[in-house]
Protein backbone atom coordinates (compact mmCIF):
# COMPACT_ATOMS: atom_id res chain seq x y z
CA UNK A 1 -35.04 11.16 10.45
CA UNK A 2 -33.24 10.97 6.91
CA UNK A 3 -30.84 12.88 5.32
CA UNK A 4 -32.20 15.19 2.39
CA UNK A 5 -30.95 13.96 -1.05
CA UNK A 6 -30.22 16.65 -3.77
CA UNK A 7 -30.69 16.37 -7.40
CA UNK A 8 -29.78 18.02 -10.57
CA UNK A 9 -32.29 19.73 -12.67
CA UNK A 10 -30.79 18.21 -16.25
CA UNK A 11 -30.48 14.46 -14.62
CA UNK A 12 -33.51 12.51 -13.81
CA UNK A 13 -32.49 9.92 -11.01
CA UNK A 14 -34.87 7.93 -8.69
CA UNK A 15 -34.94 9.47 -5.44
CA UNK A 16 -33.12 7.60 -2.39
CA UNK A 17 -33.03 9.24 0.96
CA UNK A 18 -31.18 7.55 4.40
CA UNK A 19 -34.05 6.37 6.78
CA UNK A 20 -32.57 5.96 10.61
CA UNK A 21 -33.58 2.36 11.82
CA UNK A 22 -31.38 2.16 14.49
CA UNK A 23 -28.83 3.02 17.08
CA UNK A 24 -26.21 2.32 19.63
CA UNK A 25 -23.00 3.41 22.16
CA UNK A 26 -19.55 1.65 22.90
CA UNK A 27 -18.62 2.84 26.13
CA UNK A 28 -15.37 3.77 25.14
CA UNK A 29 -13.18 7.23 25.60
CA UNK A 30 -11.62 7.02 22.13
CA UNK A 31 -13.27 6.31 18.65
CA UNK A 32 -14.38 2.39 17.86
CA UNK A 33 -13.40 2.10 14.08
CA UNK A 34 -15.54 0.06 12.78
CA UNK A 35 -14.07 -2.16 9.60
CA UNK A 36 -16.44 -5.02 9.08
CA UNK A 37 -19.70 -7.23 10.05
CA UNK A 38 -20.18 -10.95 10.27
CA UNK A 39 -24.03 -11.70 10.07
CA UNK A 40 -24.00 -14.78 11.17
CA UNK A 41 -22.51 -14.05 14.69
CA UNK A 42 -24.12 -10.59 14.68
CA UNK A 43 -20.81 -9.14 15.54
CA UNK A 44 -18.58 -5.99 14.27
CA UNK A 45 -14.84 -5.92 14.15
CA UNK A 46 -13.16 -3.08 14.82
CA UNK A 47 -10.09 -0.78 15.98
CA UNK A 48 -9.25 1.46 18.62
CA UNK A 49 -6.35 3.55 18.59
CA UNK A 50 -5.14 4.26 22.43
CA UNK A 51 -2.25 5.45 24.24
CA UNK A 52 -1.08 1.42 25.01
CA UNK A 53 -1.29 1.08 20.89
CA UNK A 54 -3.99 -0.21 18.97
CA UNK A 55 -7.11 -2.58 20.19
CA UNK A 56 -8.46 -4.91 18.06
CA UNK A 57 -11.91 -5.40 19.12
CA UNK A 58 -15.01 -7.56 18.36
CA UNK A 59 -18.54 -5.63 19.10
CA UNK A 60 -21.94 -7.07 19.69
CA UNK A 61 -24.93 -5.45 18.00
CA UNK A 62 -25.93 -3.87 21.54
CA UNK A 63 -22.44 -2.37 21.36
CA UNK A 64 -20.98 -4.24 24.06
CA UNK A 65 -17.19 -5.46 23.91
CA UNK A 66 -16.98 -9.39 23.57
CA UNK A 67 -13.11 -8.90 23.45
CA UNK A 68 -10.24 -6.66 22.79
CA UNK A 69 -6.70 -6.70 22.93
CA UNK A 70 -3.66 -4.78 21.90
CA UNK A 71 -2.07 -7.69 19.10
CA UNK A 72 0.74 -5.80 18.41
CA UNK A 73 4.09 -7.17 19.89
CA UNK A 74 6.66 -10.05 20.36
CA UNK A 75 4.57 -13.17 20.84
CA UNK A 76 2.80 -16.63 19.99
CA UNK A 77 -0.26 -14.50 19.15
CA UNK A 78 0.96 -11.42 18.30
CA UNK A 79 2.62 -9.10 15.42
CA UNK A 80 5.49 -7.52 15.50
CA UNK A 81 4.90 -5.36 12.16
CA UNK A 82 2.57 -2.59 11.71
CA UNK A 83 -1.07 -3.21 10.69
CA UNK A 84 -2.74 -2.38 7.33
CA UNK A 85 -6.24 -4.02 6.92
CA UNK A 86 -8.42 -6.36 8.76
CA UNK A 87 -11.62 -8.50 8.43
CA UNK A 88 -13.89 -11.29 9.18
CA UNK A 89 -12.58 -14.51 7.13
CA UNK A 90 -15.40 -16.18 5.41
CA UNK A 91 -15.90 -18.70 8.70
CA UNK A 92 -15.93 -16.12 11.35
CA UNK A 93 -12.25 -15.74 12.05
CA UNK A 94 -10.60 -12.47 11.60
CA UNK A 95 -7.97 -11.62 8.80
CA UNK A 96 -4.86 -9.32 9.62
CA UNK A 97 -2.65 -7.85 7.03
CA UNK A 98 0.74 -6.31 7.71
CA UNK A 99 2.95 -4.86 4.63
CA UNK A 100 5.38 -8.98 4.93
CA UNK A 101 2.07 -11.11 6.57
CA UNK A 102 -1.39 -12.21 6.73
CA UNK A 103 -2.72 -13.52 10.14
CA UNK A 104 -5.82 -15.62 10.78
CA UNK A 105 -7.15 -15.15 14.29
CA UNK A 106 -9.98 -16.69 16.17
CA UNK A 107 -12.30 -14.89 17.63
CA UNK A 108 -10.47 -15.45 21.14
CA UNK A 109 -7.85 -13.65 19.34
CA UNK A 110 -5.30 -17.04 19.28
CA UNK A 111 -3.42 -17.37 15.80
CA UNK A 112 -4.69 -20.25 13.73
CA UNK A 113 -2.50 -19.55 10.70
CA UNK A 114 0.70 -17.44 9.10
CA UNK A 115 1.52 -16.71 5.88
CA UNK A 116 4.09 -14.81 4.47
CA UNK A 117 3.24 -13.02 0.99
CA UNK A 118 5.57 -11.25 -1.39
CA UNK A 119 4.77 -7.50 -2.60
CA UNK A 120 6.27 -5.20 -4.86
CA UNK A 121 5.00 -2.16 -3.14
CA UNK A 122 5.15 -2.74 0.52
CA UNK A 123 2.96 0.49 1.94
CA UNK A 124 2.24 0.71 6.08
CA UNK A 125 -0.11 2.11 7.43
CA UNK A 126 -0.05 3.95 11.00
CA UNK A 127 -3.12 5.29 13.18
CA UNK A 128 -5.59 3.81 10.57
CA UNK A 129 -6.87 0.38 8.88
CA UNK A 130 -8.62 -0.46 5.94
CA UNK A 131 -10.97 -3.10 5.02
CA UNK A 132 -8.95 -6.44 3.76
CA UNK A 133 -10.02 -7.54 0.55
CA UNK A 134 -10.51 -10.92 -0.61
CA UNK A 135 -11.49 -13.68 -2.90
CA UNK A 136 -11.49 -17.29 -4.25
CA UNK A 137 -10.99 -18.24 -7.18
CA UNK A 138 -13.95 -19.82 -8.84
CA UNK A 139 -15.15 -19.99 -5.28
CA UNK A 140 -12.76 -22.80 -4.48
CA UNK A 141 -11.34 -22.63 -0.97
CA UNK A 142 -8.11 -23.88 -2.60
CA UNK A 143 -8.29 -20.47 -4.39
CA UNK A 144 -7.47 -18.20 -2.08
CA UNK A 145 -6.25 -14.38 -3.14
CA UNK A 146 -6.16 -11.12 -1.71
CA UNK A 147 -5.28 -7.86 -2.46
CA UNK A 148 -1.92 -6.39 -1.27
CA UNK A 149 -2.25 -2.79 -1.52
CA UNK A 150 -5.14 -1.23 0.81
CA UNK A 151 -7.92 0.28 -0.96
CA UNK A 152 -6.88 4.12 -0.68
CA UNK A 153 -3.24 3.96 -1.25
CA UNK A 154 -1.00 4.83 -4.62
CA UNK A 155 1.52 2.34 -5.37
CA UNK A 156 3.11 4.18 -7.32
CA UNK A 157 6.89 5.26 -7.29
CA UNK A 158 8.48 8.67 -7.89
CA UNK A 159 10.71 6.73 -10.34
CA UNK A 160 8.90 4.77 -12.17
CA UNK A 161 6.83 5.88 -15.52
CA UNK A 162 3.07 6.59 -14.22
CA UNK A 163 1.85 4.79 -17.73
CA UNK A 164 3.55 1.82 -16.60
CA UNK A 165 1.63 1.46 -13.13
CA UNK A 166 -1.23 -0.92 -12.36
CA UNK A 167 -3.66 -0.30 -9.46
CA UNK A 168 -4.17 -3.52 -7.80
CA UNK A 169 -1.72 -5.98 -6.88
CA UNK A 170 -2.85 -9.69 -5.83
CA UNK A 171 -0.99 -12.64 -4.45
CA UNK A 172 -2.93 -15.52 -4.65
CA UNK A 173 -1.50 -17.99 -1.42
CA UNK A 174 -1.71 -21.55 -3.64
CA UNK A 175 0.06 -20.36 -6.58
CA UNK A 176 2.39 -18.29 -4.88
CA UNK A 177 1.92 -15.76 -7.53
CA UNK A 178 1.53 -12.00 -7.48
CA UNK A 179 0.34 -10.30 -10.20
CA UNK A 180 -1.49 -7.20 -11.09
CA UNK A 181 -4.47 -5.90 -13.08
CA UNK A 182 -5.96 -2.53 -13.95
CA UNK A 183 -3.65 -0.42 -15.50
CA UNK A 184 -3.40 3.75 -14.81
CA UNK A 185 -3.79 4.06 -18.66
CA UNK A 186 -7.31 2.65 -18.57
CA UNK A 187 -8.39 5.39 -16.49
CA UNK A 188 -11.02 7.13 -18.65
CA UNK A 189 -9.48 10.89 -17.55
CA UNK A 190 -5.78 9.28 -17.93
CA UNK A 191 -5.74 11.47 -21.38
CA UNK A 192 -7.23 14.67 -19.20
CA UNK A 193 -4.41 14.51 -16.82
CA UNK A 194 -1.10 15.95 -16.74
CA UNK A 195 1.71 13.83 -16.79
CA UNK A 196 2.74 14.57 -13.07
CA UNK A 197 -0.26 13.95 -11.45
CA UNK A 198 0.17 10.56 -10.12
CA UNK A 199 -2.04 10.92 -7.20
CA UNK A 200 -5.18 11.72 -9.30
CA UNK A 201 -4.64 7.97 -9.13
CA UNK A 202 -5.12 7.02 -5.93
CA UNK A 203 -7.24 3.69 -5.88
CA UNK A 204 -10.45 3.13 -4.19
CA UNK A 205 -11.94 -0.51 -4.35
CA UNK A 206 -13.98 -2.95 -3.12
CA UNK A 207 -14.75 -6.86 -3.42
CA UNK A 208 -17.98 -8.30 -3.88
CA UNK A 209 -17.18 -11.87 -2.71
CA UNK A 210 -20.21 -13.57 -3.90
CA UNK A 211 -19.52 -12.84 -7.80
CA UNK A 212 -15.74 -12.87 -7.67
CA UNK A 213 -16.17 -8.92 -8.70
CA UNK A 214 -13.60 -5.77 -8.74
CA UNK A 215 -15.70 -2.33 -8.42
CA UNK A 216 -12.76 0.07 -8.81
CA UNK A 217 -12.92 4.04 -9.14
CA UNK A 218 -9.78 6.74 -8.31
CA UNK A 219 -9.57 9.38 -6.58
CA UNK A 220 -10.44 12.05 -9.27
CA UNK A 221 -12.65 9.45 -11.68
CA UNK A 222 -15.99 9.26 -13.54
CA UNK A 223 -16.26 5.66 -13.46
CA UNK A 224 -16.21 2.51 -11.08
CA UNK A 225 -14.69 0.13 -13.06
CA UNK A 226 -16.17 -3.32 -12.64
CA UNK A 227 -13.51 -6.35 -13.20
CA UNK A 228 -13.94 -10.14 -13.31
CA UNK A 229 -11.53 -11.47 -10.77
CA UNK A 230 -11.73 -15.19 -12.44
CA UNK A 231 -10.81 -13.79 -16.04
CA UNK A 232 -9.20 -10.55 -14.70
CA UNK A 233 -11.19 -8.86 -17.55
CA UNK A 234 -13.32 -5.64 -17.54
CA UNK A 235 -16.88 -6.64 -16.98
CA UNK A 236 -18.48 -3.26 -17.51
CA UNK A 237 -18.10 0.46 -16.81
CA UNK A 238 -20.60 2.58 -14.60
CA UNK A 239 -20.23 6.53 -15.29
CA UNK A 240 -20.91 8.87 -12.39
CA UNK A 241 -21.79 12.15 -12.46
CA UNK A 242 -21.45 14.07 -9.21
CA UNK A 243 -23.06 16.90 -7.81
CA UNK A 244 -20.15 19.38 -7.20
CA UNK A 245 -16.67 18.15 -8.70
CA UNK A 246 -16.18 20.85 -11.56
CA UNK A 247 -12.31 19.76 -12.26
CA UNK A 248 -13.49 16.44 -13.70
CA UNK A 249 -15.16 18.12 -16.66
CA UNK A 250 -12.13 20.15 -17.96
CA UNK A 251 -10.12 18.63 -20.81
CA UNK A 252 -6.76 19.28 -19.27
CA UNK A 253 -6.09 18.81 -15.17
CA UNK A 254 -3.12 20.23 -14.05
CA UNK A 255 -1.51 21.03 -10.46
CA UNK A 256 -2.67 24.68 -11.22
CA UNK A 257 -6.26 22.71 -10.66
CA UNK A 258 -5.68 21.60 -7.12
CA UNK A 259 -6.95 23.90 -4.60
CA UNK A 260 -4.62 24.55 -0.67
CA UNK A 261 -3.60 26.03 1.95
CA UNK A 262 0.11 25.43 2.17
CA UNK A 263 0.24 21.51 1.85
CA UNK A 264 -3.15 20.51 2.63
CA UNK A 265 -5.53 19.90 -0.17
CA UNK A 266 -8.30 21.36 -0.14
CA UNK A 267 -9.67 19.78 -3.40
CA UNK A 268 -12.36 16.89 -4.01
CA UNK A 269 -11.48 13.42 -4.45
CA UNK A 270 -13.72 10.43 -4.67
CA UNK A 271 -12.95 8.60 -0.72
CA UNK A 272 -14.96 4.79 -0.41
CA UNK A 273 -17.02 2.61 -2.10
CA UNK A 274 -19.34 0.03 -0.37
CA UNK A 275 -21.52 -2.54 -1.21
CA UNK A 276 -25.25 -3.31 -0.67
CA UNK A 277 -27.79 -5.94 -1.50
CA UNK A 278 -28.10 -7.07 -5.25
CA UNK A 279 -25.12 -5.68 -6.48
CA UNK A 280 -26.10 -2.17 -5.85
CA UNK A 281 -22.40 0.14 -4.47
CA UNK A 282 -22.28 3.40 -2.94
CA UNK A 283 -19.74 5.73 -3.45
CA UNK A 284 -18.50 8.28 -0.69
CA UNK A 285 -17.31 11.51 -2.25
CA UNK A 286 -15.89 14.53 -0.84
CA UNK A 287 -16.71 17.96 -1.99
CA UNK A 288 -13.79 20.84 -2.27
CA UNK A 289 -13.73 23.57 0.39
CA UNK A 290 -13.42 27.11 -0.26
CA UNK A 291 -10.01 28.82 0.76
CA UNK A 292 -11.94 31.03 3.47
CA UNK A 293 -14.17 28.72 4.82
CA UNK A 294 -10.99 26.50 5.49
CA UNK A 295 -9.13 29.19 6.84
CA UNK A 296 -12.16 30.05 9.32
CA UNK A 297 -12.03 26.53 10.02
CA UNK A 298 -8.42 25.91 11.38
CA UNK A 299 -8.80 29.38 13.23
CA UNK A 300 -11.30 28.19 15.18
CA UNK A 301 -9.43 24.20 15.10
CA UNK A 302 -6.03 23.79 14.05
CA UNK A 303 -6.51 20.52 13.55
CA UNK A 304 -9.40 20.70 10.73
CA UNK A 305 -9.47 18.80 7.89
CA UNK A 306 -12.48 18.66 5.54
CA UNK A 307 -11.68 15.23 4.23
CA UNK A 308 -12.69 14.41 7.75
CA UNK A 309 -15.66 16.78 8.28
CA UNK A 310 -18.95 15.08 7.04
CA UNK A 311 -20.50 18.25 5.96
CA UNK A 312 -18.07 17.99 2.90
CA UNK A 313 -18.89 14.37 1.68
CA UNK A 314 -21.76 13.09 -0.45
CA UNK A 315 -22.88 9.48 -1.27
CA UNK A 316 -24.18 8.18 -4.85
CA UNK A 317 -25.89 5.19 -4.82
CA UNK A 318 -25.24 3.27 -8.16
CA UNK A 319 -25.73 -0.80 -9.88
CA UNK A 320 -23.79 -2.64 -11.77
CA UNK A 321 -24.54 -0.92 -14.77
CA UNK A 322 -25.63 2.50 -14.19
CA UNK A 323 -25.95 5.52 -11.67
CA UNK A 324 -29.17 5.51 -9.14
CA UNK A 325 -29.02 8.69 -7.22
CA UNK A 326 -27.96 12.13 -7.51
CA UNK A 327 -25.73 13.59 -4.03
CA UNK A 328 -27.03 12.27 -0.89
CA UNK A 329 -25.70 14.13 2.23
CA UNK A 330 -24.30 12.20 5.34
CA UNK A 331 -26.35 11.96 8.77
CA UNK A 332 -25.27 15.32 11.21
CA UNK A 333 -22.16 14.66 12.48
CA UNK A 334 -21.96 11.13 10.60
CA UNK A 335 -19.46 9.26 9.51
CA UNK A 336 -19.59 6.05 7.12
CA UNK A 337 -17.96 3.19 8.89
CA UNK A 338 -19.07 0.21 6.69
CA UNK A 339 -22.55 -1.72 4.74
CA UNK A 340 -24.76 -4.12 6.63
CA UNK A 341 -26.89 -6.32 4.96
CA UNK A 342 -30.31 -5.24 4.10
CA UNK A 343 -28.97 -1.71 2.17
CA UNK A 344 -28.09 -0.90 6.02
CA UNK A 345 -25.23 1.50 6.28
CA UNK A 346 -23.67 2.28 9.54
CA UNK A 347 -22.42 5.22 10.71
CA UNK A 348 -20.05 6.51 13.69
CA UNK A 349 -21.82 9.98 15.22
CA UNK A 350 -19.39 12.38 17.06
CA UNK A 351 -20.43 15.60 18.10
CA UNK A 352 -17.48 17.77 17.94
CA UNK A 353 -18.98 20.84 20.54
CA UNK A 354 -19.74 17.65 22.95
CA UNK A 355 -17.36 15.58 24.94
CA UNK A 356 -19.24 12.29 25.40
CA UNK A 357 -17.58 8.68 27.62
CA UNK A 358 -19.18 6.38 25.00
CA UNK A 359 -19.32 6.55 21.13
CA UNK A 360 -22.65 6.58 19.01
CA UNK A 361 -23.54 4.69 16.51
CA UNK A 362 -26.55 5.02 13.91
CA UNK A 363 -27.91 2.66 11.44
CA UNK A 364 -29.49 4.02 8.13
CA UNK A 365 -31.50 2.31 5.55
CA UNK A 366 -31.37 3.42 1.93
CA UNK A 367 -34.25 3.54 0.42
CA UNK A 368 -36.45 4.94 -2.86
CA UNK A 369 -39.01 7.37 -2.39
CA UNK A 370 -40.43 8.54 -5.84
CA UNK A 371 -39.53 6.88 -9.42
């Protein structure tokens, strides 16, 4: 099984398709959110969002539970604020970040360490989490940094100038130091935009930990930025050219561009990036849906969205230097939970027509067919 990979007639790409090596089920009754993978235990770390609040759970590769637990709360080992981001510290423990505090945890789920952090744009998140991003400088232990703003979210303010804004704050814990790189005005459509549009600038990042790099793209962008988190300089720019997201070829995007019904978007927006083996990233992309299909949609579900349908999204696979792949579409019913190593992506599988007790799971490989 592999999903079908489309490409344009004026581009010449390599072809990649997504080759199913693998599967499993949680026996669960809501969704396992899966955030993050630590090879050497062979374990995933997740979330669960039920009615007693929300699980944080570790996952064998079978998909059995080796723990959960509700963290949230008054308590020795326990938070009181809302979560934003988790994952697997470089040793195996697990990394929690509220908007005030980052938590280490064992795996038994006992607190080994607190830290306060300061923020200028404290942002919570409720019924989801995002991957926590990390680093060390020049690989020094001593060097510990993260990011404080979860990959997906603007910090920008209504009152503040949008020229003015930078996309990625980081307090590094030695130093006690926040500060911030990548400024809105280095966007390559900055120019293309209208002044008001401060959410064409929603950021979407992620860390490769092994060279101490930035891969950064927004949410109507056609480039991943790649940044040196030592110097804090741009190391290069990748361009992307996706399959079916017309507004990013106009010279002037304005609010008149932005397809919806009522308040809901109904636009495109580039969603995730990931990383693979050697460097290589993959960007998830969502397509825009046509006003009738949408309103067929929420007729038949009032609760429809297609930023959450995987129908509408699209993966690019692309290196450090240039674009791979034309559009490749999702697995049926497939939704991209995180990378594994060995250009493994993993995928959550939920049939909406079928009401299942357990969750699936299926692993794809990317791979190259013709040159």
């Amino acid at each position: 099984m592999f999903a079908p990979m489309f490409i344009w007639p004026s581009i010449s790409f390599a072809q990649y398709k997504l080759e199913k090596v693998d599967d499993f089920k949680i026996n669960s009754l809501y969704p396992v959110e899966i955030v993050d993978y630590f090879p050497q235990d062979a374990l995933y770390l997740g979330y669960i969002n039920s009615t007693e609040g929300t699980r944080i759970a570790l996952i064998n590769e079978k998909g059995d539970f080796i723990i959960q637990k509700v963290l949230q709360g008054d308590g020795p080992n326990l938070i009181s604020s809302s979560f934003n981001s988790l994952a697997f510290s470089k040793e195996g423990g697990i990394w929690i970040q509220t908007p005030f505090e980052l938590v280490l945890f064992d795996q038994k789920f006992n607190v080994k360490k607190r830290t306060k952090y300061l923020s200028d744009s404290k942002v919570h998140l409720y019924g989801r989490m995002e991957v926590f991003s990390y680093f060390y400088q020049n690989q020094s232990l001593s060097g510990f940094s993260f990011i404080t703003n979860p990959s997906g979210l603007f910090p920008y303010k209504p009152n503040r100038d949008i020229n003015s804004i930078q996309l990625i704050e980081i307090y590094q814990i030695e130093k006690n130091k926040l500060y911030k790189i990548a400024s809105v005005s280095d966007r390559p459509l900055h120019k293309n935009f209208e002044s008001s549009l401060g959410l064409a600038y929603v950021p979407s990042y992620v860390i490769d930990n092994k060279s101490n790099r930035l891969y950064l793209t927004s949410s109507l962008d056609n480039e991943i930025t790649v940044y040196d988190l030592v110097s804090d300089m741009v190391n290069s720019r990748i361009k992307i050219k996706h399959g079916d997201f017309e507004m990013l070829n106009k010279n002037l995007i304005t609010k008149n561009d932005f397809p919806s019904y009522g308040r809901i978007s109904l636009g495109p927006k580039n969603y995730k990036l990931f990383l693979l083996d050697g460097g290589k990233i993959v960007l998830d992309y969502i397509r825009e849906i046509p006003y009738g299909t949408y309103e067929k949609k929420i007729s038949d579900d009032p609760t429809y969205h297609h930023f959450q349908d995987p129908i509408y999204h699209r993966l690019i696979l692309l290196n450090s230097s240039k674009q791979l792949s034309g559009d490749i579409a999702l697995p049926k019913n497939g939704k991209l939970m995180t990378s594994l190593p060995g250009d493994r992506l993993l995928f959550q599988i939920i049939d909406p027509d079928v009401e299942e007790d357990f969750i699936r799971y299926s692993i794809y490989k990317v791979i190259t067919t013709i040159k």
